[in-house]
Protein backbone atom coordinates (compact mmCIF):
# COMPACT_ATOMS: atom_id res chain seq x y z
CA UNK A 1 38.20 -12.15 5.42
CA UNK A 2 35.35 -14.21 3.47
CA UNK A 3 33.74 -12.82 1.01
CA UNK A 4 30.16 -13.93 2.52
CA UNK A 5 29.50 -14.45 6.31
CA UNK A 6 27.81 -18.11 6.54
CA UNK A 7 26.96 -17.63 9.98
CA UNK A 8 22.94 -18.81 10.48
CA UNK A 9 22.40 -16.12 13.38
CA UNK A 10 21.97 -12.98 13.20
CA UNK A 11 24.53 -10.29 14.94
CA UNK A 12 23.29 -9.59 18.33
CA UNK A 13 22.19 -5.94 18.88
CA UNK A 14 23.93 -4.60 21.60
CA UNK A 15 21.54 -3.55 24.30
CA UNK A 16 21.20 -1.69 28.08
CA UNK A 17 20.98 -4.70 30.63
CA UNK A 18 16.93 -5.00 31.77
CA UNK A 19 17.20 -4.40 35.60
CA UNK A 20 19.02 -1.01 34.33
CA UNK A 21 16.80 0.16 30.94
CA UNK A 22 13.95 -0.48 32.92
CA UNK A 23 14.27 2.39 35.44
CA UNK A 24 15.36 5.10 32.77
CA UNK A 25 14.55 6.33 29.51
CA UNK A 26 17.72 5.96 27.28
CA UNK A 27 17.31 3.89 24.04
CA UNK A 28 17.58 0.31 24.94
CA UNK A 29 19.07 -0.90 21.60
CA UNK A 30 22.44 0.57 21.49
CA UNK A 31 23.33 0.37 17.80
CA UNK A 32 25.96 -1.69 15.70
CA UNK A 33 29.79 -0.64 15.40
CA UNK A 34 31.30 -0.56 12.16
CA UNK A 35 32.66 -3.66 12.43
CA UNK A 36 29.64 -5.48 13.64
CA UNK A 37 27.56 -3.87 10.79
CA UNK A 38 30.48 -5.22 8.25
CA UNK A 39 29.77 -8.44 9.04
CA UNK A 40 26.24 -8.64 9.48
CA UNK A 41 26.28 -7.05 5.54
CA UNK A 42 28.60 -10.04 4.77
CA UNK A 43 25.22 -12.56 5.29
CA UNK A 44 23.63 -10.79 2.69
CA UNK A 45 23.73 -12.91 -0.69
CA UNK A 46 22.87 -10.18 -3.19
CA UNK A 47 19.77 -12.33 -4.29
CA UNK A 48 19.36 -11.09 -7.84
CA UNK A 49 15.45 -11.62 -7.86
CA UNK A 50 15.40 -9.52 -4.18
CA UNK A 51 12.33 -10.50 -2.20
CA UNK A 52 13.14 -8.51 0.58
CA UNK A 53 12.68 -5.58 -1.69
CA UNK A 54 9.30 -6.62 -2.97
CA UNK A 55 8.48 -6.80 1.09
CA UNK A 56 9.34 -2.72 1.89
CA UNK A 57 6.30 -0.82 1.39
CA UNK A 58 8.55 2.09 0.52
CA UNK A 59 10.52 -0.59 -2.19
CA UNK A 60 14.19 0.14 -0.64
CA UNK A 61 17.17 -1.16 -2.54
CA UNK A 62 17.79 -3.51 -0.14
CA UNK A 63 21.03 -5.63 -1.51
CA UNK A 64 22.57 -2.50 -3.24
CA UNK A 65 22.63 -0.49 -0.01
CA UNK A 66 24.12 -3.66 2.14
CA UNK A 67 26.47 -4.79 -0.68
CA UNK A 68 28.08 -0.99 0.40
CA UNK A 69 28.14 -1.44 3.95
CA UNK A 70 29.30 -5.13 3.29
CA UNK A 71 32.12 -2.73 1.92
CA UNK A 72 32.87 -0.12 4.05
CA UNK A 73 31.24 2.54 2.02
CA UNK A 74 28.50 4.03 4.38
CA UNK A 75 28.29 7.08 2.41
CA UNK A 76 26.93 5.42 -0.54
CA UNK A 77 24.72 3.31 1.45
CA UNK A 78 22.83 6.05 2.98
CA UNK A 79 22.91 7.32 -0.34
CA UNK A 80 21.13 4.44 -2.09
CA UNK A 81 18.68 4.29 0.96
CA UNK A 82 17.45 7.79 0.74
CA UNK A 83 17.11 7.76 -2.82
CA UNK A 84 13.69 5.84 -1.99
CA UNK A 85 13.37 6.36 1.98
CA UNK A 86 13.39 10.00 3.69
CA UNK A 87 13.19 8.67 7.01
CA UNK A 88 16.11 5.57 7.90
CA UNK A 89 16.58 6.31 11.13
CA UNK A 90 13.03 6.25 12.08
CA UNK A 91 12.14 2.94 9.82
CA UNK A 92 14.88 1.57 10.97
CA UNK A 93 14.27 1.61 14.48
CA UNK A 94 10.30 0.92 14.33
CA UNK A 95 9.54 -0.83 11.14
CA UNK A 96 8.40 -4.68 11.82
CA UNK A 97 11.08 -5.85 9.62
CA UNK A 98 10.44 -9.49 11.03
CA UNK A 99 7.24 -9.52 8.87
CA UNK A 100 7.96 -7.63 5.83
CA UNK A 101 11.02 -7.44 4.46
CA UNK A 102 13.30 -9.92 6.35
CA UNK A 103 10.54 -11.98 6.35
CA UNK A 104 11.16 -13.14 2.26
CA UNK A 105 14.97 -12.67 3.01
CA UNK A 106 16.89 -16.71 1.68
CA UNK A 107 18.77 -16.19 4.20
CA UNK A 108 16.06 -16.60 6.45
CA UNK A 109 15.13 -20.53 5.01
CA UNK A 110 17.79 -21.98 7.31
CA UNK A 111 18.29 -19.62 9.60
CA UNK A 112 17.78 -16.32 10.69
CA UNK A 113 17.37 -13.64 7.72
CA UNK A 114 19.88 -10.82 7.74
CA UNK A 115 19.11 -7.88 9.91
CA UNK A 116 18.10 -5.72 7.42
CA UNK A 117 16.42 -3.25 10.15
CA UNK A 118 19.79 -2.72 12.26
CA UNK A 119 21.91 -2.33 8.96
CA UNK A 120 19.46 0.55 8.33
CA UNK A 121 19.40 2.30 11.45
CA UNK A 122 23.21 1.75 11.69
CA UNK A 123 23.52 3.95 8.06
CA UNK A 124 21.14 6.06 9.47
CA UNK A 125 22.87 6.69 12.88
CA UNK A 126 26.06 6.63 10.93
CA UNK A 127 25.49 9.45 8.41
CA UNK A 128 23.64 11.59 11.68
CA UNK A 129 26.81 11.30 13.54
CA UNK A 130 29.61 12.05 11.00
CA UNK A 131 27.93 13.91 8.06
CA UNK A 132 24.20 15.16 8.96
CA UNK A 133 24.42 17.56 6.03
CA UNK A 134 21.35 19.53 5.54
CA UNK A 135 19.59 19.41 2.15
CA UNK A 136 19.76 21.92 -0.44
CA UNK A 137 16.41 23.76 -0.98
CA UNK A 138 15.23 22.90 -4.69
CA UNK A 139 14.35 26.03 -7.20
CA UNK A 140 10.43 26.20 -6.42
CA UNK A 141 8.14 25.85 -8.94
CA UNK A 142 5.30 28.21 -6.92
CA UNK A 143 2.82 26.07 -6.22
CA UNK A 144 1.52 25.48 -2.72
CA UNK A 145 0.68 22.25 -1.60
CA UNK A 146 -0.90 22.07 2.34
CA UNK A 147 0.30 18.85 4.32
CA UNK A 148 -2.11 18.15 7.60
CA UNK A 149 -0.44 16.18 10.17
CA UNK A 150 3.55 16.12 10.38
CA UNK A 151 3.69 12.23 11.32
CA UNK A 152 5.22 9.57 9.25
CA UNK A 153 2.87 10.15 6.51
CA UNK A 154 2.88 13.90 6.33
CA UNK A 155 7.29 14.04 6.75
CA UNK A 156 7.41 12.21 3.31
CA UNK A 157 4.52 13.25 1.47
CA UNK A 158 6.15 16.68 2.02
CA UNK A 159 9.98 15.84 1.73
CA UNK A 160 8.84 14.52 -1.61
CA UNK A 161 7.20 17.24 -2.70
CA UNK A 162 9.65 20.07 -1.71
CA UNK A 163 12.33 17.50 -3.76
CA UNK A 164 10.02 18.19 -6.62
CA UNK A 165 10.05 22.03 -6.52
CA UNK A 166 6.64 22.67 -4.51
CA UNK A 167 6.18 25.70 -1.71
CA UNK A 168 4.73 22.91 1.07
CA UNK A 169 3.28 23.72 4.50
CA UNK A 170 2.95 21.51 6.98
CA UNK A 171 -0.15 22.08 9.89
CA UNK A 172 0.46 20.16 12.80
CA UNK A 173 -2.16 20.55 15.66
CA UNK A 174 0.36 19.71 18.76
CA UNK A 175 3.01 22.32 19.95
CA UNK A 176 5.88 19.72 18.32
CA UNK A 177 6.19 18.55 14.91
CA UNK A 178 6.53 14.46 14.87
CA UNK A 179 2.97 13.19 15.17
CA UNK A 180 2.78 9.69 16.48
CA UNK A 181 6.72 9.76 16.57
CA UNK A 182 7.05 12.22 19.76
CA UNK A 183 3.60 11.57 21.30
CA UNK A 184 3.41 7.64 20.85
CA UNK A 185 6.56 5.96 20.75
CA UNK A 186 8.60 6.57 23.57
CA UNK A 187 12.41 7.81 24.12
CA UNK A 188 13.90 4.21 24.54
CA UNK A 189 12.48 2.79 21.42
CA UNK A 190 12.75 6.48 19.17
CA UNK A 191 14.80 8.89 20.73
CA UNK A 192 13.04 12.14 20.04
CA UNK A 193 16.28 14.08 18.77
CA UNK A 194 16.24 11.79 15.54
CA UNK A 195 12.85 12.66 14.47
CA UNK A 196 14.13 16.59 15.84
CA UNK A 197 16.78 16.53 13.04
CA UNK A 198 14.50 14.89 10.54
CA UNK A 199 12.03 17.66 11.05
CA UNK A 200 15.43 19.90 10.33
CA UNK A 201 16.16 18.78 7.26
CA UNK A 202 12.39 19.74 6.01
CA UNK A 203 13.04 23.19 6.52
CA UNK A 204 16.32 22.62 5.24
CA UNK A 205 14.03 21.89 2.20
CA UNK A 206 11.83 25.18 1.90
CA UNK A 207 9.10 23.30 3.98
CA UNK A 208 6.87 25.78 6.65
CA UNK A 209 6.21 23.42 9.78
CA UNK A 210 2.92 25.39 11.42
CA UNK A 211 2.33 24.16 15.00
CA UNK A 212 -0.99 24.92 17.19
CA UNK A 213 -2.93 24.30 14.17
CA UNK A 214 -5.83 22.30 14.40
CA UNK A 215 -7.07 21.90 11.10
CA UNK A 216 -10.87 21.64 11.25
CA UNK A 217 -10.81 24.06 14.11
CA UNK A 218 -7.87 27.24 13.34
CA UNK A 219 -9.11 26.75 9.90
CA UNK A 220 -10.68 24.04 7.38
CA UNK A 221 -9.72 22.83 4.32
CA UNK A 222 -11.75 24.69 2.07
CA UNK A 223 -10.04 28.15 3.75
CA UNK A 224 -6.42 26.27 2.90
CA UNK A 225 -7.84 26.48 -0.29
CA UNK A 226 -9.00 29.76 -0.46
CA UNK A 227 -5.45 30.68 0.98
CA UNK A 228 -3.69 29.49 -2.52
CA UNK A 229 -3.36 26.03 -1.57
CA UNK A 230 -4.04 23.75 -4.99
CA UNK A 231 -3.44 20.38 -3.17
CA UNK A 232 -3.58 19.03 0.05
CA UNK A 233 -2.63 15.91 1.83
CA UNK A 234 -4.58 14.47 5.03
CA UNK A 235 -2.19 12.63 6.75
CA UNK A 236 -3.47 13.65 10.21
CA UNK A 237 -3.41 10.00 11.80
CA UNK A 238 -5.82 8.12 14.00
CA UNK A 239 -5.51 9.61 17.33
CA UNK A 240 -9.30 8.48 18.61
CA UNK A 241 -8.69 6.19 21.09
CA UNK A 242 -11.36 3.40 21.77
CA UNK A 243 -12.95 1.85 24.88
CA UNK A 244 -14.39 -1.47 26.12
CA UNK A 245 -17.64 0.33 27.43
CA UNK A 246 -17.76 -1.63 30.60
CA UNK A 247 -18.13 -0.19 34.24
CA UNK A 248 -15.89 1.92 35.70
CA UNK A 249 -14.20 3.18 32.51
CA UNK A 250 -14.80 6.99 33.82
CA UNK A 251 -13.44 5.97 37.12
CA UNK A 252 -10.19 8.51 38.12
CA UNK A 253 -6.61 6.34 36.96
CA UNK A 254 -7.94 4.93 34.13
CA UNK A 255 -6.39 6.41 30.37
CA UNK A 256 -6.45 5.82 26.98
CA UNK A 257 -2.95 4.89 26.31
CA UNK A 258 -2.96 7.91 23.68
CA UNK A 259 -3.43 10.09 26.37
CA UNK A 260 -0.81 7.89 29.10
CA UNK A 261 2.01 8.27 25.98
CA UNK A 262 1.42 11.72 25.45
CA UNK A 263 1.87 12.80 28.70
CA UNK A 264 4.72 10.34 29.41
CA UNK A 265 6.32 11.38 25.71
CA UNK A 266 5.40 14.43 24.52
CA UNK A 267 5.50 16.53 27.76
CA UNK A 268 7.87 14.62 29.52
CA UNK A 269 5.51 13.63 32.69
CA UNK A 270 8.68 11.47 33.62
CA UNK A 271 10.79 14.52 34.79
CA UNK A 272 10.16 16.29 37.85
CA UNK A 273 9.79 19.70 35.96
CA UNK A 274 7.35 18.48 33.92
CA UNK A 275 4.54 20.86 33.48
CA UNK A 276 2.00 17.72 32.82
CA UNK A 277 2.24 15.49 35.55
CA UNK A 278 0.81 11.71 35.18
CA UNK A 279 -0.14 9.91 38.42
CA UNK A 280 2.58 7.81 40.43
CA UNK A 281 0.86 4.08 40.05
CA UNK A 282 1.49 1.51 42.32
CA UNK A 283 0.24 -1.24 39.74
CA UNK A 284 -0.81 -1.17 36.67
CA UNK A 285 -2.76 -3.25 34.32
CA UNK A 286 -2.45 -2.09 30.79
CA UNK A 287 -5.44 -4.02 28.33
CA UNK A 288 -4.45 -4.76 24.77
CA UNK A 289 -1.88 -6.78 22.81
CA UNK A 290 -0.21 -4.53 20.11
CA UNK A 291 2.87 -2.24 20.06
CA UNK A 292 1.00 0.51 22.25
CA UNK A 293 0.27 -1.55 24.70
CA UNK A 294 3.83 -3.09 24.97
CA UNK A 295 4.96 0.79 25.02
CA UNK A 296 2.30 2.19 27.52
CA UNK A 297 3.29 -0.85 29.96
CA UNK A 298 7.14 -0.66 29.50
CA UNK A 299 6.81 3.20 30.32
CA UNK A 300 4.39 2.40 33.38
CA UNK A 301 7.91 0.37 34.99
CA UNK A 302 9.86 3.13 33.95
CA UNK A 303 7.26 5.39 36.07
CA UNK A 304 7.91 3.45 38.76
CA UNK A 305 5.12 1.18 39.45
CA UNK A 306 6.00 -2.37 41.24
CA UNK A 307 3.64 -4.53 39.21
CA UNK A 308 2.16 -3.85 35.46
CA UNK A 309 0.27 -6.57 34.01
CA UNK A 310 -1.08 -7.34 30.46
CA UNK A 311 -4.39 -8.20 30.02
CA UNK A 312 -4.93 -9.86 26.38
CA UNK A 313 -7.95 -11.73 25.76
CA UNK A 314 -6.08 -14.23 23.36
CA UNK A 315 -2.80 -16.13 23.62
CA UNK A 316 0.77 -15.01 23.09
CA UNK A 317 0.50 -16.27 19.86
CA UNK A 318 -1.83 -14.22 18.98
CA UNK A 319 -0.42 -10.77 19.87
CA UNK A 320 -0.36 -7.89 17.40
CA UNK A 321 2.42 -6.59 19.05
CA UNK A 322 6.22 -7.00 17.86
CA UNK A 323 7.97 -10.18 19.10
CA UNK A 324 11.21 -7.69 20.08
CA UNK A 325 8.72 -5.38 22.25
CA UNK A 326 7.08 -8.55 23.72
CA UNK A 327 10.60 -10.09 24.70
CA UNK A 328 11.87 -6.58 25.94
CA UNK A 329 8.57 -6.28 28.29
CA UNK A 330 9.20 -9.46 29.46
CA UNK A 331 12.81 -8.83 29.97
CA UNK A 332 11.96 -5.72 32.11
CA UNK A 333 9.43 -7.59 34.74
CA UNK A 334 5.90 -7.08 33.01
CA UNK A 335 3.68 -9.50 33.93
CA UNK A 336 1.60 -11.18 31.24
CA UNK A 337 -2.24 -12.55 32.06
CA UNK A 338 -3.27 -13.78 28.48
CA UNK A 339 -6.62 -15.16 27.78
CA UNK A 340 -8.26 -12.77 30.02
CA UNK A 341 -10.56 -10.17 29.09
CA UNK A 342 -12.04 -7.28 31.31
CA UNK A 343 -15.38 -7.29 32.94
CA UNK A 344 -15.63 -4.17 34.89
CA UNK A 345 -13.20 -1.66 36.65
CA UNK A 346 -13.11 -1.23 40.38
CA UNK A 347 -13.55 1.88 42.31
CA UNK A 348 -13.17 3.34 46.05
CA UNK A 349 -15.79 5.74 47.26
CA UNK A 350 -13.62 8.52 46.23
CA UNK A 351 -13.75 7.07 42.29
CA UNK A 352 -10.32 6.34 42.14
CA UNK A 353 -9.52 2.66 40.40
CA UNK A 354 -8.68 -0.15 43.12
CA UNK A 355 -8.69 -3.30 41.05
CA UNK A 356 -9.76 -4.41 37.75
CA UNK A 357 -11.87 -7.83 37.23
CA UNK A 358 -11.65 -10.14 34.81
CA UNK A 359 -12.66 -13.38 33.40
CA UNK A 360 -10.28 -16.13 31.68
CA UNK A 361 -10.77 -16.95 28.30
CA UNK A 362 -10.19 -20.11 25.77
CA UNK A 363 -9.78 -19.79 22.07
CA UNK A 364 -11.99 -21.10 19.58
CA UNK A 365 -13.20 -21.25 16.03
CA UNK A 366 -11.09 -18.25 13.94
CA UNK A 367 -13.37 -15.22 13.45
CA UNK A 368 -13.15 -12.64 10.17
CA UNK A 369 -9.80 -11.62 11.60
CA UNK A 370 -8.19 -15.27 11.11
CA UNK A 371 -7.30 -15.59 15.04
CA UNK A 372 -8.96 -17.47 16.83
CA UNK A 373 -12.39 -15.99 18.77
CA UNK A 374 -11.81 -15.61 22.38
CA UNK A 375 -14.55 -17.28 24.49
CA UNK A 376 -15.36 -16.28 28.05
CA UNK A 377 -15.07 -18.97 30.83
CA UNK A 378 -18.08 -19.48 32.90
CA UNK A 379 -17.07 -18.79 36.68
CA UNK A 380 -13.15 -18.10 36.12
CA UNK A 381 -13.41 -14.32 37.03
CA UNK A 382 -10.81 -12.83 39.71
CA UNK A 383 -9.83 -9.57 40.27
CA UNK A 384 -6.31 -8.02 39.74
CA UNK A 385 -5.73 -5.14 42.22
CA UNK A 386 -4.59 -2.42 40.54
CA UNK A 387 -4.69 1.46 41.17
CA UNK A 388 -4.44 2.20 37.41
CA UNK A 389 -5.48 0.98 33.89
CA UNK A 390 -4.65 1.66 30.83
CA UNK A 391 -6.32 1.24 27.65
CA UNK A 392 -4.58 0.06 24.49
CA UNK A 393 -7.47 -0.97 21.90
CA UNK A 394 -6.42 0.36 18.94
CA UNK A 395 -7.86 4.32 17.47
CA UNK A 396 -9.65 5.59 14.68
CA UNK A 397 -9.61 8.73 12.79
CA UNK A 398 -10.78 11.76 14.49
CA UNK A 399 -14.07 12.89 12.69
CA UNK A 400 -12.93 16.68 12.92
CA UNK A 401 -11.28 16.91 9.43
CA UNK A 402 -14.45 14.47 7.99
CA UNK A 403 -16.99 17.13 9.72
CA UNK A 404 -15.56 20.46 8.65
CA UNK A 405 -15.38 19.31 5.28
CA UNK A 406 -18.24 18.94 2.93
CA UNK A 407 -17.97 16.12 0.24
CA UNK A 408 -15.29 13.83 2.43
CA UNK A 409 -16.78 10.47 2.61
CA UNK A 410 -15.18 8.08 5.40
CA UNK A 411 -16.11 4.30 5.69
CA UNK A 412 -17.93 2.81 9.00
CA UNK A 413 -14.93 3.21 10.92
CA UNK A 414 -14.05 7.04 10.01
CA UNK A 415 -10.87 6.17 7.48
CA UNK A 416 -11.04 8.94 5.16
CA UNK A 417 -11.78 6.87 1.53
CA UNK A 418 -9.21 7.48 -1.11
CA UNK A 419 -8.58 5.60 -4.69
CA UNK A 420 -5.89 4.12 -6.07
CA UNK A 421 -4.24 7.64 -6.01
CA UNK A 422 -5.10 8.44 -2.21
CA UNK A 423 -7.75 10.95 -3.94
CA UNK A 424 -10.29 11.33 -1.53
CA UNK A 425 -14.29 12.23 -2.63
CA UNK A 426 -13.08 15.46 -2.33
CA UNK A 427 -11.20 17.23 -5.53
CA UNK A 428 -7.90 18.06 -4.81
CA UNK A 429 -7.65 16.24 -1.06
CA UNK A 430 -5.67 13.38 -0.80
CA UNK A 431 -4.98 11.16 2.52
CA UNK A 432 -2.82 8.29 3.42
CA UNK A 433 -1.39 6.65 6.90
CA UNK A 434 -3.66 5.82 9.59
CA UNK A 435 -6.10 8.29 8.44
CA UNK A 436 -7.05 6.13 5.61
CA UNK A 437 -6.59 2.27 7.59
CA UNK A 438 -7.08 3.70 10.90
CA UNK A 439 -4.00 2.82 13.47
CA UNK A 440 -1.59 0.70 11.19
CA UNK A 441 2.48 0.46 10.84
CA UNK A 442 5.03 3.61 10.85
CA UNK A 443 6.47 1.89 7.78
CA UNK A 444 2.89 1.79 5.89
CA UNK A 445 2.14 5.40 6.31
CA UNK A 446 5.45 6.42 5.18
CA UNK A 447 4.98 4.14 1.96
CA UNK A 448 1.45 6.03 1.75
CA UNK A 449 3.11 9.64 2.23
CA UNK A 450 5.16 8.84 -1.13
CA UNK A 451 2.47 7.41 -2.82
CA UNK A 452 0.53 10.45 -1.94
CA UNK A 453 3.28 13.12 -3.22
CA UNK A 454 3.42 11.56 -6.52
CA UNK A 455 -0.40 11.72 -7.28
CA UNK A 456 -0.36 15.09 -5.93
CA UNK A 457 2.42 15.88 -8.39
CA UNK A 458 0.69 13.97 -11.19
CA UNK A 459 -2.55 16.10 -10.38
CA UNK A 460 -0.95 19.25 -10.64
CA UNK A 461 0.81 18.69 -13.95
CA UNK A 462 -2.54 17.85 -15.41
């Protein structure tokens, strides 16, 4: 066999037909085989300057772990990927690889870059299946270091710390440990036993997962303190959902699509055992553009409803969202009105949503965002008839942490305000992942998490 595959396309992921993924929950992407994971490795060219290394926000060694699959040695490609990423299969699954890392791939000038994401999750999925060898616990050094929030942020800032020696806690304020991994992204993109046995190998590690804790309510950060804490990281997310503030935005049927996920996610709404039932929708219109609102529609199908709609005030083109989740919706029958913004939400006399009216929109000059400003048509309104909506605008940080705790500046939109460490205003407090940016990329808070451990670990050696 060649040494180098020249093929310009990349291998095709193996996937559950539409008309069948979109009535269950299973993962749609099925995963690589050995031999299609081989071969896919064989594109790489071992680029000696790497750019697709200097796109990973956690800086994985990209050609030295594919140069061992390229080989057969899975083993030592997990092994190089850990050594810089503590959560593969998750990254690997979610990260928007199409605009970091395989987006500076050469392979990727005259064709289509490597598929650095699905060699990842294949190692990943690989070393779950025939290894999954729990951690050793490293000789601890004594010092107690509280972690708030157990999402992608607050899994590595503590795996890296208990690697370093330190007694870490973890305070999550739901009854599962996961954050945004269980509660926002569903089953078919992250199946929830993966981030299960990545929560596994933390204890595995020496690190206490607390659940029920709501810090800010069970107990602030100054009592963490008092309690012998000498460090702690915020890395409790943005789960604050925003609204459009028009009429009918109280009406029964319409959600935040934090609160549609969690109930679809998180307490399994889906099954008929489910102690948190969601409502059975008819059609849906879910309003947004980004990967939450691709999820929250793709689950509304899966829920049953005949027709789901999104409603995105710009074009296609200008969608936050992932161009895989935007193909996959399509795939499954979701019905896309762009240019088209919300006016008002429609209610019977017993407030329940009936329809949802909008007006059409045309782009024009590019506002501070660089997309183009959306600008309302004069007389285009019509109204979609719809017994639910859904609201995907994006979250900020929840003010709870910021309240309870004197000396924690935020900026205008509640992101807790760190330095080039992740120190916060506050002595000893350090933050990173969407509490910091406000709702950003698994992959960026995960980057921030390990940032975060090694300040904390410089602080302490002071």
């Amino acid at each position: 066999m060649a040494k180098f595959n020249m093929d310009p396309k990349k291998c095709p992921m193996p996937e559950q037909e539409p008309a069948v993924r979109a009535r269950n929950f299973l993962e749609v992407a099925q995963g690589y085989t050995d031999e299609m994971a081989i071969n896919e490795a064989k594109r790489c060219l071992n680029c000696k300057k790497a750019p697709c290394v200097e796109g990973c926000p956690v800086n994985v060694r990209i050609p030295e772990f594919i140069a061992k699959v390229a080989e057969g040695d899975f083993m030592a490609a997990y092994e190089i990927i850990t050594s810089t990423n503590a959560l593969p299969a998750l990254s690997g699954r979610v990260c928007p690889q199409e605009s970091q890392c395989e987006a500076r791939c050469s392979r990727g000038v005259k064709g289509e870059p490597v598929a650095i994401g699905r060699l990842e999750r294949f190692v990943a999925d690989w070393y779950m299946k025939n290894v999954n060898k729990m951690p050793e616990k490293k000789e601890s050094n004594g010092i107690k270091v509280a972690v708030v929030g157990s999402g992608p942020a607050g899994l590595t800032c503590a795996s890296d710390l208990a690697e370093k020696g330190y007694a870490v806690t973890v305070f999550e304020a739901l009854h599962t440990a996961g954050g945004v991994l269980v509660y926002g992204i569903p089953e078919f993109r992250l199946p929830k036993a993966i981030v299960a046995n990545e929560v596994d190998k933390l204890a595995a590690k020496g690190v206490e997962v607390m659940t029920n804790m709501v810090i800010g309510k069970v107990l602030t950060i100054d009592e963490l303190f008092e309690m012998g804490y000498k460090a702690v990281f915020v890395g409790s997310g943005a789960g604050l959902p925003m609204f459009m503030k028009i009429e009918g935005e109280a009406l029964k049927g319409v959600f935040s699509a934090n609160e549609y996920l969690t109930r679809t996610n998180l307490m399994k709404a889906y099954l008929e055992e489910s102690d948190t039932p969601i409502i059975q929708s008819k059609a849906v219109a879910v309003v947004g553009g980004g990967n939450v609102a691709m999820d929250s529609a793709r689950c509304a199908i899966r829920l049953g409803a005949e027709h789901v709609y999104i409603v995105y005030r710009r074009g296609e083109a200008e969608m936050p969202a992932r161009a895989e989740e935007v193909h996959h919706a399509k795939e499954e029958g979701i019905e896309f009105k762009t240019l088209c913004n919300p006016t008002k939400i429609i209610g019977d006399e017993n407030g329940r949503v009936v329809g949802i009216e909008c007006i059409r929109m045309e782009l024009g000059e590019p506002d501070a965002s660089g997309r183009r400003r959306p600008i309302e048509v004069p007389g285009s309104e019509f109204v979609l008839d719809v017994d639910t909506v859904i609201m995907a605008l994006g979250t900020n940080p929840n003010p709870l942490i910021r309240s309870t705790t004197p000396g924690l500046e935020t900026n205008r939109k509640g992101g807790l305000i760190v330095d080039e460490n992740e120190m916060t205003t506050r002595d000893g407090v350090f933050a990173g992942g969407d509490a910091v940016t406000g709702a950003a990329t698994v992959i960026l808070a995960m980057g921030a998490g390990k940032k975060g451990a090694a300040a904390i670990d410089a602080y302490l050696k002071k």
